[in-house]
Each structure stands twice: as C-alpha cells, then as structure tokens.
PDB file of N, CA and C in Angstrom:
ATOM      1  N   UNK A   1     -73.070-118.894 -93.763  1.00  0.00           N
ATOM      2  CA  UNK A   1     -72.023-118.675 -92.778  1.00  0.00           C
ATOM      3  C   UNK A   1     -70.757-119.394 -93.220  1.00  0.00           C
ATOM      4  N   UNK A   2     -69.660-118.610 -92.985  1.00  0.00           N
ATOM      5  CA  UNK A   2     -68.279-119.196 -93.514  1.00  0.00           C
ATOM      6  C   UNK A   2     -68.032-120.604 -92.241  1.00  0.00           C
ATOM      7  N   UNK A   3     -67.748-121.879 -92.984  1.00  0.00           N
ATOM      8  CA  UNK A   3     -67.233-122.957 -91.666  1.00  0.00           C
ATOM      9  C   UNK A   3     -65.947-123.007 -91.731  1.00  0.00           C
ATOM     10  N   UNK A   4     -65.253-123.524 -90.820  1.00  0.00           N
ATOM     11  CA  UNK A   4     -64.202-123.529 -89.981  1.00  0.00           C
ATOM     12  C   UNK A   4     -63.115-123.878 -90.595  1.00  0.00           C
ATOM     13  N   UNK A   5     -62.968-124.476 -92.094  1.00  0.00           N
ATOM     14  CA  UNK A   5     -62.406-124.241 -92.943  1.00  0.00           C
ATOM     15  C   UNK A   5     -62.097-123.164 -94.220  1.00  0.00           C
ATOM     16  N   UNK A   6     -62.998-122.377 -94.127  1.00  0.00           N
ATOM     17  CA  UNK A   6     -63.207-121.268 -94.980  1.00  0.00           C
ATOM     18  C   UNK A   6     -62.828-119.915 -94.567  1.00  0.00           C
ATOM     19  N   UNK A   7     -61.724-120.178 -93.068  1.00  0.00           N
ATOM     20  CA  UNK A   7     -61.799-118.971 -92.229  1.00  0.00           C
ATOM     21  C   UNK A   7     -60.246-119.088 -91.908  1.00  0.00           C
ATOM     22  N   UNK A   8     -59.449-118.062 -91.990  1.00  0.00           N
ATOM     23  CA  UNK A   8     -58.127-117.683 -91.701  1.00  0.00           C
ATOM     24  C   UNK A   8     -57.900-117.204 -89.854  1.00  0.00           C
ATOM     25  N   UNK A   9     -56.973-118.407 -89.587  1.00  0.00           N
ATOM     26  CA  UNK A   9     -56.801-117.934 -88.241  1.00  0.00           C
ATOM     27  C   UNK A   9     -55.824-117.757 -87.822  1.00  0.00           C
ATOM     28  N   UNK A  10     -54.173-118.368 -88.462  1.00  0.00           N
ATOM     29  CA  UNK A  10     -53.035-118.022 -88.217  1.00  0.00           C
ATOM     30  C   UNK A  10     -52.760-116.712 -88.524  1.00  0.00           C
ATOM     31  N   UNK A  11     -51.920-116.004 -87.636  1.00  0.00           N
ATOM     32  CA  UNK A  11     -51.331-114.676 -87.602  1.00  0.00           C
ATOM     33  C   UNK A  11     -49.794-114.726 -89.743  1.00  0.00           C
ATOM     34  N   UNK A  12     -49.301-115.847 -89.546  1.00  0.00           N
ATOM     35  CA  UNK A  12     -48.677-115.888 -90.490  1.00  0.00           C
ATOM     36  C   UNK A  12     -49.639-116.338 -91.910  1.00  0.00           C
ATOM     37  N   UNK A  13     -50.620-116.804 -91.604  1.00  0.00           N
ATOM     38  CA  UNK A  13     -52.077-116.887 -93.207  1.00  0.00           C
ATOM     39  C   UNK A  13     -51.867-115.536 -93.240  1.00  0.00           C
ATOM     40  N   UNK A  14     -52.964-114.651 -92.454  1.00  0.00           N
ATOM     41  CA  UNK A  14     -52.761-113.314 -92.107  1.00  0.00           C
ATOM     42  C   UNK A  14     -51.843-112.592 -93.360  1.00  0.00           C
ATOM     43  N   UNK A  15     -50.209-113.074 -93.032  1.00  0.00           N
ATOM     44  CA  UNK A  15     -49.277-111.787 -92.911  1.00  0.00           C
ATOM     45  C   UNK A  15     -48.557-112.720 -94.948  1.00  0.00           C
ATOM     46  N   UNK A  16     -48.810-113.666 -95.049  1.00  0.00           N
ATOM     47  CA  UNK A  16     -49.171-114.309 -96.148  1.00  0.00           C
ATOM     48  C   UNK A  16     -49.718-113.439 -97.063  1.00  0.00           C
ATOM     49  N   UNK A  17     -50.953-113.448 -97.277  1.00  0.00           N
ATOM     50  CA  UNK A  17     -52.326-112.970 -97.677  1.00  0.00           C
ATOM     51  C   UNK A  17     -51.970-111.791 -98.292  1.00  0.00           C
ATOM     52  N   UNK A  18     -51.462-111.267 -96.765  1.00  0.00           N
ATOM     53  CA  UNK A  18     -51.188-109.692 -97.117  1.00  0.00           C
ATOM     54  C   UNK A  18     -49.685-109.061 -97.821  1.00  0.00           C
ATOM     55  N   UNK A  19     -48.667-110.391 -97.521  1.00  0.00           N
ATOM     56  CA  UNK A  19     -47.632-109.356 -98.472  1.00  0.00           C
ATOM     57  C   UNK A  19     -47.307-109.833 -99.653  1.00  0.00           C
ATOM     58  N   UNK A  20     -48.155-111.182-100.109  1.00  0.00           N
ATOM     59  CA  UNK A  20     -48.130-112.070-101.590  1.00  0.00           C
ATOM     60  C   UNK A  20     -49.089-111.646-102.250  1.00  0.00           C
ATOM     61  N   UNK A  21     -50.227-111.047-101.741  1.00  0.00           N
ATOM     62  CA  UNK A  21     -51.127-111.139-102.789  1.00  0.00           C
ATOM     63  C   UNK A  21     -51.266-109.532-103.267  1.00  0.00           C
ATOM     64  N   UNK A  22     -52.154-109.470-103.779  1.00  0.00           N
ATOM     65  CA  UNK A  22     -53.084-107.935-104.383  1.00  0.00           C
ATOM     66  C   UNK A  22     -53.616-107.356-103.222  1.00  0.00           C
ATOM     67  N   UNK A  23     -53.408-106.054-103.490  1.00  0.00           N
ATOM     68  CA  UNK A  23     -54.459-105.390-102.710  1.00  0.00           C
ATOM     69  C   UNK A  23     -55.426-104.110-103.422  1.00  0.00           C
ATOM     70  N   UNK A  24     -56.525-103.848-102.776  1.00  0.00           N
ATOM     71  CA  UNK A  24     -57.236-103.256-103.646  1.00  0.00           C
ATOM     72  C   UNK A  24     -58.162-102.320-101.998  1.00  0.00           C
ATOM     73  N   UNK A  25     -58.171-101.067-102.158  1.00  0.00           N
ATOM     74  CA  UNK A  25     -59.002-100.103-101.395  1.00  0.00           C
ATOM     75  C   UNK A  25     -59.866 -99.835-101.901  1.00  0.00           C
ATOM     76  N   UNK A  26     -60.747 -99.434-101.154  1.00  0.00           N
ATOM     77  CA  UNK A  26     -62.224 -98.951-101.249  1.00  0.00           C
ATOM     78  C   UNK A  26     -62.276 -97.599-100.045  1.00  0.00           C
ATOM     79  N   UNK A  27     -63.865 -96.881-100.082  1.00  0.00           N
ATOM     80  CA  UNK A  27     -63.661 -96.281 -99.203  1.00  0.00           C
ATOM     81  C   UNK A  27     -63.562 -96.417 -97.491  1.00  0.00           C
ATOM     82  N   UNK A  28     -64.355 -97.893 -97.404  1.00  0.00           N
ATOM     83  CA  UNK A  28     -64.828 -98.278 -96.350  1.00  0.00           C
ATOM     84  C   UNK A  28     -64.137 -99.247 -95.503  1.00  0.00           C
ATOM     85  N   UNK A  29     -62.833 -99.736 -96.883  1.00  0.00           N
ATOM     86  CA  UNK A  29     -62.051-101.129 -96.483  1.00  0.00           C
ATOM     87  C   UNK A  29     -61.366-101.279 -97.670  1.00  0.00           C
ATOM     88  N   UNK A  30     -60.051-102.465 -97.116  1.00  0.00           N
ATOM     89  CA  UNK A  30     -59.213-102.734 -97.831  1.00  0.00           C
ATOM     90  C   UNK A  30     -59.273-104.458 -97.996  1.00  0.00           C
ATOM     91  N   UNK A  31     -59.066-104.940 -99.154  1.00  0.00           N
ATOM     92  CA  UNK A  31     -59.287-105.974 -99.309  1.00  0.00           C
ATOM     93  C   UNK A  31     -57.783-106.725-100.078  1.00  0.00           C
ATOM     94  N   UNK A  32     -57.803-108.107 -99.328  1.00  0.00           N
ATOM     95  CA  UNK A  32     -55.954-108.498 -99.637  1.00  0.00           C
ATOM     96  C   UNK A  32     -56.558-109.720-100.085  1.00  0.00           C
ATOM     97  N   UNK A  33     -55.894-110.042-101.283  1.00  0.00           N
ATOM     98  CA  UNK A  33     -56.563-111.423-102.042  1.00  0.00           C
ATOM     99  C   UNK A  33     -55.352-111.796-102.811  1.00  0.00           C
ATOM    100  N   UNK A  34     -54.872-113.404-102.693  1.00  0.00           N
ATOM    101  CA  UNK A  34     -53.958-114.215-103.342  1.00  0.00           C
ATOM    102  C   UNK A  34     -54.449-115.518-103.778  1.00  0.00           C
ATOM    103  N   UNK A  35     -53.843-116.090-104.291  1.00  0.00           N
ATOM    104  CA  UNK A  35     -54.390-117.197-105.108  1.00  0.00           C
ATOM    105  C   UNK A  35     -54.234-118.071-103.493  1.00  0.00           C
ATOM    106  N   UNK A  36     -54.598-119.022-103.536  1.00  0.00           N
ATOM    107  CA  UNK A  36     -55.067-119.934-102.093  1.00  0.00           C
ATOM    108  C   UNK A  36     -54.324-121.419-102.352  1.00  0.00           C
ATOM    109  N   UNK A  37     -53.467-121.277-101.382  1.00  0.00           N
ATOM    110  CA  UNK A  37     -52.761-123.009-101.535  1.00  0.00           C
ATOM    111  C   UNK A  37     -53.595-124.007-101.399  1.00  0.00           C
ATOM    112  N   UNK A  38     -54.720-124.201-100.918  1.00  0.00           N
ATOM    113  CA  UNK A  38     -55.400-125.352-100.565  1.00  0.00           C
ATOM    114  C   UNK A  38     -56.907-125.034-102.000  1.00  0.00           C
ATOM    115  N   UNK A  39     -57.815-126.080-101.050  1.00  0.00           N
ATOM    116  CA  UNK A  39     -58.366-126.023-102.794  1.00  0.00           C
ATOM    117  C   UNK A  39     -59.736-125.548-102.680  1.00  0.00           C
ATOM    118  N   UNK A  40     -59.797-124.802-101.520  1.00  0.00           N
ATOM    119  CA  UNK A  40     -61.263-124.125-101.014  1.00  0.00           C
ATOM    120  C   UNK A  40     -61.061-122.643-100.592  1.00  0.00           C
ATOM    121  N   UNK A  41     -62.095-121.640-100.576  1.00  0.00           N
ATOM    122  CA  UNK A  41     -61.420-120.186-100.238  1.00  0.00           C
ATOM    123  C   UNK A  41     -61.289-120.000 -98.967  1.00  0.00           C
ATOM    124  N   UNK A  42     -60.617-118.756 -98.157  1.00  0.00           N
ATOM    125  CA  UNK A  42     -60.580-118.258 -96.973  1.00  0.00           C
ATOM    126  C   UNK A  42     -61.014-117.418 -96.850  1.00  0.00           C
ATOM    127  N   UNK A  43     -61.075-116.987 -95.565  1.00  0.00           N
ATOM    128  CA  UNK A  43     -61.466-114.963 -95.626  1.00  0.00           C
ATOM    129  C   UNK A  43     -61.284-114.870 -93.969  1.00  0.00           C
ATOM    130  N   UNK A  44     -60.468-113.972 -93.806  1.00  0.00           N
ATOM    131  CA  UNK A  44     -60.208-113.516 -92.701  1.00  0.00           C
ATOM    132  C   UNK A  44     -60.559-111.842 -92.416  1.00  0.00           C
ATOM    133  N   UNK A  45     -60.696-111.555 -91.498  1.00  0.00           N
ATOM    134  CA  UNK A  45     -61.279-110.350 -91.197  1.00  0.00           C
ATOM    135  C   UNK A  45     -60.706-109.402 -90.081  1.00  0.00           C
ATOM    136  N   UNK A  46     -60.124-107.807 -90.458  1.00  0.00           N
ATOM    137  CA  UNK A  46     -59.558-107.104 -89.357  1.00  0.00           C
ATOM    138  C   UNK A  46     -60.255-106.008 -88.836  1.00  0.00           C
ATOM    139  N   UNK A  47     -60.753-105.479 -88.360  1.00  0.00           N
ATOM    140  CA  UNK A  47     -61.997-104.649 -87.443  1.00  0.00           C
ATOM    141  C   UNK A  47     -61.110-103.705 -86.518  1.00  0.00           C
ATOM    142  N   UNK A  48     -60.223-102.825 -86.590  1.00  0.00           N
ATOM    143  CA  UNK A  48     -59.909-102.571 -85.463  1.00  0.00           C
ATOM    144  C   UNK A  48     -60.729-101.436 -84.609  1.00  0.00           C
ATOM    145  N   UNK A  49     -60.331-101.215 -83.791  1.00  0.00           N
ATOM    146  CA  UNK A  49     -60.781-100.295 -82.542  1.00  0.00           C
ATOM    147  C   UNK A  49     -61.155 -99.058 -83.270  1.00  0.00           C
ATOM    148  N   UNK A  50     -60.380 -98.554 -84.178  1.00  0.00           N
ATOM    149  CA  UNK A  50     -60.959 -97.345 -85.100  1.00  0.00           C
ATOM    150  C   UNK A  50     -62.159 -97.200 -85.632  1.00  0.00           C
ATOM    151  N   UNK A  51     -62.782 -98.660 -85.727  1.00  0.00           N
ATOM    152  CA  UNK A  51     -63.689 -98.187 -86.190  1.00  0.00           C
ATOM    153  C   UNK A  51     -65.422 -98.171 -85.266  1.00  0.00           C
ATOM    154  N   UNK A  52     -64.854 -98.360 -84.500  1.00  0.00           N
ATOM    155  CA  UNK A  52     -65.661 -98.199 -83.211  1.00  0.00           C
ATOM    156  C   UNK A  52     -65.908 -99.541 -81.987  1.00  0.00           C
ATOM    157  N   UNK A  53     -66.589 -98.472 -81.188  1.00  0.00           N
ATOM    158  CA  UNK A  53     -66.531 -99.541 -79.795  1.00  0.00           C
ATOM    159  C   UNK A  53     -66.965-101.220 -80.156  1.00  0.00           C
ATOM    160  N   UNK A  54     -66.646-102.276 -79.211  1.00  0.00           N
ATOM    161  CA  UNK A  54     -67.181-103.547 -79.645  1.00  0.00           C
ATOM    162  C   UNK A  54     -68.742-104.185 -80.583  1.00  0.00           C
ATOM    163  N   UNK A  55     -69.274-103.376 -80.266  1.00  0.00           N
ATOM    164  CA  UNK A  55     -70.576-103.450 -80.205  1.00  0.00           C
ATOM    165  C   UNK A  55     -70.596-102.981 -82.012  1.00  0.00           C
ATOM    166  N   UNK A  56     -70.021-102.042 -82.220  1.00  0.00           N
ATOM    167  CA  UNK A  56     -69.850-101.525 -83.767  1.00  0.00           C
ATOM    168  C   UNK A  56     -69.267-102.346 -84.573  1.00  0.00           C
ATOM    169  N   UNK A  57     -68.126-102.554 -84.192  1.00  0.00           N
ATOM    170  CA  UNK A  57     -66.684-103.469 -84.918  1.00  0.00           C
ATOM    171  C   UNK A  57     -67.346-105.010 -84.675  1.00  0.00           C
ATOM    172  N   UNK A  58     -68.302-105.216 -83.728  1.00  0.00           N
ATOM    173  CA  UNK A  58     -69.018-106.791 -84.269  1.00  0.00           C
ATOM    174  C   UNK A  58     -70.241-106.482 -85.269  1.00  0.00           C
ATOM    175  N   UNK A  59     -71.275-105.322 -85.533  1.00  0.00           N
ATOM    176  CA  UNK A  59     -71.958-105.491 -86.483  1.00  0.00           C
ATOM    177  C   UNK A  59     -71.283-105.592 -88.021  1.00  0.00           C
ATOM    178  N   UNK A  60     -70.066-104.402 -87.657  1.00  0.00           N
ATOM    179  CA  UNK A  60     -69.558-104.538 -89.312  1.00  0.00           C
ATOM    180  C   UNK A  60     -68.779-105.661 -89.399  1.00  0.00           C
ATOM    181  N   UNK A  61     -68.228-106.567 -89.078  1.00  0.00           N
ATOM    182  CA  UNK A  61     -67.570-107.926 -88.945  1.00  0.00           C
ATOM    183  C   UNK A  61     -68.639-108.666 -89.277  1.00  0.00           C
ATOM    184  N   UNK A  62     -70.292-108.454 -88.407  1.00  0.00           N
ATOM    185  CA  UNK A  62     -70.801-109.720 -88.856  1.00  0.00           C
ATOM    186  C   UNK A  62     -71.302-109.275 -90.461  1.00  0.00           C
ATOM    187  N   UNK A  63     -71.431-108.364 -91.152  1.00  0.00           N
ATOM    188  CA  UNK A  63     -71.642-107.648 -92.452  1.00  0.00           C
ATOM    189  C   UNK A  63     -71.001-108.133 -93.443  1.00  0.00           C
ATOM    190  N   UNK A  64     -70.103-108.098 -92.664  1.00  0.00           N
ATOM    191  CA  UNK A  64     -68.612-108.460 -94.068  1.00  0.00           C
ATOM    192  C   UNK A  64     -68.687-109.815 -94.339  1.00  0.00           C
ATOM    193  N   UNK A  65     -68.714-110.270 -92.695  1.00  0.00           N
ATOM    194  CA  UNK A  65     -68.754-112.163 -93.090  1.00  0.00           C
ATOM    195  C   UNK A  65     -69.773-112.555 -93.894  1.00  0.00           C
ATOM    196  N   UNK A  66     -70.907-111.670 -93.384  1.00  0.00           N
ATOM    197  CA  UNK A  66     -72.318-112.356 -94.701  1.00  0.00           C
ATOM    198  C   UNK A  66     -71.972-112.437 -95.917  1.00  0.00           C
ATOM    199  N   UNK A  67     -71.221-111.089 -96.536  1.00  0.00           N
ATOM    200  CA  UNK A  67     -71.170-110.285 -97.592  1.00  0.00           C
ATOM    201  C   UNK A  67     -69.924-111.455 -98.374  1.00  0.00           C
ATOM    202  N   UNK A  68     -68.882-111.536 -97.557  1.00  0.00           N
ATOM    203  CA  UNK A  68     -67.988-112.741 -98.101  1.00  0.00           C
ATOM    204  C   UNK A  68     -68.016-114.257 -98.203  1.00  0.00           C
ATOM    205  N   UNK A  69     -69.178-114.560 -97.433  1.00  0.00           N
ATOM    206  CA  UNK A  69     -69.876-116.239 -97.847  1.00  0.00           C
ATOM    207  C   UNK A  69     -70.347-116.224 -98.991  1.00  0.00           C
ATOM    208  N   UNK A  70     -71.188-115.362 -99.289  1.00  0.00           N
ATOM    209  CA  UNK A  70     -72.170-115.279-100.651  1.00  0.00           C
ATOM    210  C   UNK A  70     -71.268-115.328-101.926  1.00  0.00           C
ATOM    211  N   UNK A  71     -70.787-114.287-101.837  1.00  0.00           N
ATOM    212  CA  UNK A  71     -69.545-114.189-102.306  1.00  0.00           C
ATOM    213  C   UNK A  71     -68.515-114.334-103.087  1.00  0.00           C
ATOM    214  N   UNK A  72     -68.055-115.225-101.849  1.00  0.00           N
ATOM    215  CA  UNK A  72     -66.632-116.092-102.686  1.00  0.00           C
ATOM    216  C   UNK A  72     -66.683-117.323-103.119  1.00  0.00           C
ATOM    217  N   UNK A  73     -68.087-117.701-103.504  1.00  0.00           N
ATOM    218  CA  UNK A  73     -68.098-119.432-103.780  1.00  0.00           C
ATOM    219  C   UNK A  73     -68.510-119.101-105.093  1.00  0.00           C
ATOM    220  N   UNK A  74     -68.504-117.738-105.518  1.00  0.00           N
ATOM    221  CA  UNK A  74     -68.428-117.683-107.318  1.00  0.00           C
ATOM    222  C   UNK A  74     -67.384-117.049-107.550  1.00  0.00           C
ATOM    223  N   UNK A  75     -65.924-117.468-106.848  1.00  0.00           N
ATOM    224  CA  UNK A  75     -64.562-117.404-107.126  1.00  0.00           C
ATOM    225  C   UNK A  75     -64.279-118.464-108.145  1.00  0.00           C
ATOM    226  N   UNK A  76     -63.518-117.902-109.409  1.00  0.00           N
ATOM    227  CA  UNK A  76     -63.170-118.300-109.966  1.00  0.00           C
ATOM    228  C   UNK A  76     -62.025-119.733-110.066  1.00  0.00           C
ATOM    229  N   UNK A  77     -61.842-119.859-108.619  1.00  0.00           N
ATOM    230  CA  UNK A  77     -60.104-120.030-107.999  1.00  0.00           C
ATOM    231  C   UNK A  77     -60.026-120.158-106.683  1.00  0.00           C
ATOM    232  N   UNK A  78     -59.965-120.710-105.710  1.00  0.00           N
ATOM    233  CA  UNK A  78     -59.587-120.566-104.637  1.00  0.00           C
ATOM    234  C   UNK A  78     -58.788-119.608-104.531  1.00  0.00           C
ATOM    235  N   UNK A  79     -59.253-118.404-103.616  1.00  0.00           N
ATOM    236  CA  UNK A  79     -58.501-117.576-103.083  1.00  0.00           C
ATOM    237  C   UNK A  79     -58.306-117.178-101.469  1.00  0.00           C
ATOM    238  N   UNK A  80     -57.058-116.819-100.829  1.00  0.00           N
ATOM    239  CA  UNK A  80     -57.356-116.162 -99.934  1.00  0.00           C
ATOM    240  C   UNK A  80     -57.301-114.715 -99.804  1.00  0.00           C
ATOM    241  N   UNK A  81     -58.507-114.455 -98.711  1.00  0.00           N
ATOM    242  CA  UNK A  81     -58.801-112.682 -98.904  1.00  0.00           C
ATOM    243  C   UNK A  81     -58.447-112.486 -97.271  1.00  0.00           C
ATOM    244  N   UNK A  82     -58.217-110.736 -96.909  1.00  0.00           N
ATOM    245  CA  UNK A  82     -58.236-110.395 -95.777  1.00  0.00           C
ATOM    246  C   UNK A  82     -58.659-109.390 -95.719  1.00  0.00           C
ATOM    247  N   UNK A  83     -59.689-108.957 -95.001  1.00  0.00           N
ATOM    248  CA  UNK A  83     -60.501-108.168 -95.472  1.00  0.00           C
ATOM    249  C   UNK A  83     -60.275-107.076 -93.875  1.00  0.00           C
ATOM    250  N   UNK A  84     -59.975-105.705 -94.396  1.00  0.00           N
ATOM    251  CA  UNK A  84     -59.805-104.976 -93.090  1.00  0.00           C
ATOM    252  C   UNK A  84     -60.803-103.436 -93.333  1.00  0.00           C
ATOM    253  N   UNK A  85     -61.538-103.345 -92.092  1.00  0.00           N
ATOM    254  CA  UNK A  85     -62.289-102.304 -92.338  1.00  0.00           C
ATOM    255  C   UNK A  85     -62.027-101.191 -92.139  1.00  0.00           C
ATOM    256  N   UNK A  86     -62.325-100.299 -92.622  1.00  0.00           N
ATOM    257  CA  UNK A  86     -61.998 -98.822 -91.907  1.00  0.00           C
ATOM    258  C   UNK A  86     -62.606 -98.480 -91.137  1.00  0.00           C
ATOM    259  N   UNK A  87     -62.698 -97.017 -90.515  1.00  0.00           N
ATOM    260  CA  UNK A  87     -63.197 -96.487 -90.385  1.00  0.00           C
ATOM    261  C   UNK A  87     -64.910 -95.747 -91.053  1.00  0.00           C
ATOM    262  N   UNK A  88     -65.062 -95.712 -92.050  1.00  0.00           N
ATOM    263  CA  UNK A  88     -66.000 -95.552 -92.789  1.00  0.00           C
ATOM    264  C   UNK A  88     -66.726 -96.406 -92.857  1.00  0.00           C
ATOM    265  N   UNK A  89     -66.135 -97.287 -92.520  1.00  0.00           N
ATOM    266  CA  UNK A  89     -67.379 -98.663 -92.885  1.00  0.00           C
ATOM    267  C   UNK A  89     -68.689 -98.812 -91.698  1.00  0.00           C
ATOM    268  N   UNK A  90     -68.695 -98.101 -91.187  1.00  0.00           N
ATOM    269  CA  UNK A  90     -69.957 -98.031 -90.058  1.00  0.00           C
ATOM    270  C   UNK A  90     -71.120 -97.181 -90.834  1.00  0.00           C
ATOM    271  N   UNK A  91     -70.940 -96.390 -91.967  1.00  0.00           N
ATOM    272  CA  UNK A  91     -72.063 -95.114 -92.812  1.00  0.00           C
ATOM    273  C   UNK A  91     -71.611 -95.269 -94.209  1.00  0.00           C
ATOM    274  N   UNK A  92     -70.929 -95.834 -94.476  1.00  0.00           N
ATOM    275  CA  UNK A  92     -70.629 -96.848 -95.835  1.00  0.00           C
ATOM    276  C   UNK A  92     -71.030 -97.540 -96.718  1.00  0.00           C
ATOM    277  N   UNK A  93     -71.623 -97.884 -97.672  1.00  0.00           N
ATOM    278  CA  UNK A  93     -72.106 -98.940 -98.854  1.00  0.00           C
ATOM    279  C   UNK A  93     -71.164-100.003 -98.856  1.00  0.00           C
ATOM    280  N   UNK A  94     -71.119-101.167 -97.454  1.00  0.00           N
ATOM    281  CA  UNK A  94     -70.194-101.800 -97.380  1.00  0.00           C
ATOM    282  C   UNK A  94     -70.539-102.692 -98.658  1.00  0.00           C
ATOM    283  N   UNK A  95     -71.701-102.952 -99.013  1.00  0.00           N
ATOM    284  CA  UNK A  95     -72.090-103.940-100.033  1.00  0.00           C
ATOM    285  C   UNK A  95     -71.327-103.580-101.749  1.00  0.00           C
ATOM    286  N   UNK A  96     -71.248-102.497-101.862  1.00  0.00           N
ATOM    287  CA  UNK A  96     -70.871-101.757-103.082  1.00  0.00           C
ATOM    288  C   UNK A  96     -69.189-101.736-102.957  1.00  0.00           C
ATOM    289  N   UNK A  97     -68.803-101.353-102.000  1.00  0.00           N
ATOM    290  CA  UNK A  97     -67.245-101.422-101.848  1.00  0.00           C
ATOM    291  C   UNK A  97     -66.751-102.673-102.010  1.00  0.00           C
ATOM    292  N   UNK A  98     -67.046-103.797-101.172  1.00  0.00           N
ATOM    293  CA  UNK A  98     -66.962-105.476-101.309  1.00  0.00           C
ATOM    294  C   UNK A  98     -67.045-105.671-102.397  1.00  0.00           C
ATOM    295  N   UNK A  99     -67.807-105.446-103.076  1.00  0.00           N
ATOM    296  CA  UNK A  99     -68.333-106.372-104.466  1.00  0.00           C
ATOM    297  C   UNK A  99     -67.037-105.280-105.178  1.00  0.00           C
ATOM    298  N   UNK A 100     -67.104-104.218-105.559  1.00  0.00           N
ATOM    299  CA  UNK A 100     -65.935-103.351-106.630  1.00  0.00           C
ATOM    300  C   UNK A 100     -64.536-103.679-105.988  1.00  0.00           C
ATOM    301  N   UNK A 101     -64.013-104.326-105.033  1.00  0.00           N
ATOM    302  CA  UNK A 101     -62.705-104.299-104.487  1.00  0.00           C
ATOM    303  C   UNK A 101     -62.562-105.858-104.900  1.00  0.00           C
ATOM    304  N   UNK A 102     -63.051-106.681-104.275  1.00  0.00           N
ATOM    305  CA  UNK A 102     -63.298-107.934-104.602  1.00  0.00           C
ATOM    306  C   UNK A 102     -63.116-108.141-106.226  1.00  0.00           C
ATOM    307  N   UNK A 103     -64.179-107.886-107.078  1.00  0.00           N
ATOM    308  CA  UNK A 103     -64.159-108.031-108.553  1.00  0.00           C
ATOM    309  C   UNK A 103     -62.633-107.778-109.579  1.00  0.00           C
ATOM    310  N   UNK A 104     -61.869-106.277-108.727  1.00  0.00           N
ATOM    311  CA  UNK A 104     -60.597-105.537-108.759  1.00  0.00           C
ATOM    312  C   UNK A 104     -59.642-106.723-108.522  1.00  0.00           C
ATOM    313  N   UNK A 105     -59.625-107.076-107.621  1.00  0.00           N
ATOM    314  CA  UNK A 105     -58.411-108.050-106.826  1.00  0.00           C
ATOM    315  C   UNK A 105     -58.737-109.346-107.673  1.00  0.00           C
ATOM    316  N   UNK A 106     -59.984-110.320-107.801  1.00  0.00           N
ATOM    317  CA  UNK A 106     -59.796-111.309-108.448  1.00  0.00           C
ATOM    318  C   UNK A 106     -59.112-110.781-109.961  1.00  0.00           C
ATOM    319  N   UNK A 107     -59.553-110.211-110.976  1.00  0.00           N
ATOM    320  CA  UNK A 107     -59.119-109.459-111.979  1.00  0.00           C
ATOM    321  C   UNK A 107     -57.641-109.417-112.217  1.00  0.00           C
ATOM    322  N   UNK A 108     -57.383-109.301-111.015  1.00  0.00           N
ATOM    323  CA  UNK A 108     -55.793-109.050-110.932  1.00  0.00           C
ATOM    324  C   UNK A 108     -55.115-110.634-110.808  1.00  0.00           C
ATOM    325  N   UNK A 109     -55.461-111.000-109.761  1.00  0.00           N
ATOM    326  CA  UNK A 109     -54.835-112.291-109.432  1.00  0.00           C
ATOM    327  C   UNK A 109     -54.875-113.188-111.060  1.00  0.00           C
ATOM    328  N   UNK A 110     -55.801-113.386-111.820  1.00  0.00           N
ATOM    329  CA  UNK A 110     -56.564-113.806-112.863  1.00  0.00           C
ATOM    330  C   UNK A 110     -55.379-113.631-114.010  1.00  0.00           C
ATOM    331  N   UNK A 111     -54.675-112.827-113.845  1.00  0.00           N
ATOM    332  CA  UNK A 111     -54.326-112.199-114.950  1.00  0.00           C
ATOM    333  C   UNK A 111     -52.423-112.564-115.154  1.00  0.00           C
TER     334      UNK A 111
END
C-alpha cells in the first residue's frame, strides 16, 4: 500500500505532474510522469465518473494503487506519476497497459 508520503494530494502537484512532465496513453489510461523534487516517488490517481458509478471507479482506483506500489519502488529515480483512467479500464488489461505506459514515460524522463 502506497503511505502518506508516496501519495499526491495538492491540486497544484496534480497540475505540476501534468504540464512538466511526459505523458504516455494506453488504452485503458493515461499516465503523467516527471522527475520528482523530493527524494521518494508519488502517484496520484484520477477516476472520473466516466468510468463508472462509485462502486466501479473505487475497484479500478484500488487496482491501480496496487499496481503502482509494486511498481514504482523499481524506479530508477524518484518520480512523480498521475495516473488517470479511462473509460476502458473497467474490461481492460489494466496490468499490461501500466507496466507498457509506465516503462514508456520512465524511458523518456531517463533520457
């Protein structure tokens, strides 16, 4: 489980994340990754209403969070990510998209 440091909660981390760093799509989700000012990773997470009622948009939230603990502690780098789901991501290979978007975006930042 990500702790309370490993987790993005300002609206401006957020808006950070997303217009400094890389971004990289998949079918299921979009993933926003920058190199990380502090010296441990983040990961923040956007779920909206599109992709279904509460009850949906908390299983794939709690998916992603698993999927990004494991994860990001074989980051090369402290990074921060923001990870937003689609629509698709409810009948999706969220595991396969994460890992190829993720791998994409560090790659980039790396470089």
């Amino acid at each position: 489980m990500l702790g309370s440091e490993s987790r993005l909660r300002r609206t401006g981390e957020f808006r950070d994340t997303m217009r400094q760093g890389v971004r990289c799509g998949r079918r299921s989700l979009v993933l926003h990754a920058r190199k990380g000012p502090s010296e441990y990773s983040r990961v923040g997470f956007i779920v909206p209403k599109t992709v279904g009622k509460a009850v949906t948009r908390n299983r794939v939230k709690r998916r992603l969070r698993h999927l990004a603990a494991e994860r990001i502690s074989g980051s090369p780098f402290p990074v921060d990510l923001v990870v937003r789901a689609l629509p698709a991501a409810t009948t999706a290979d969220l595991v396969a998209d994460f890992d190829s978007a993720l791998d994409t975006c560090l790659d980039r930042l790396a470089a």
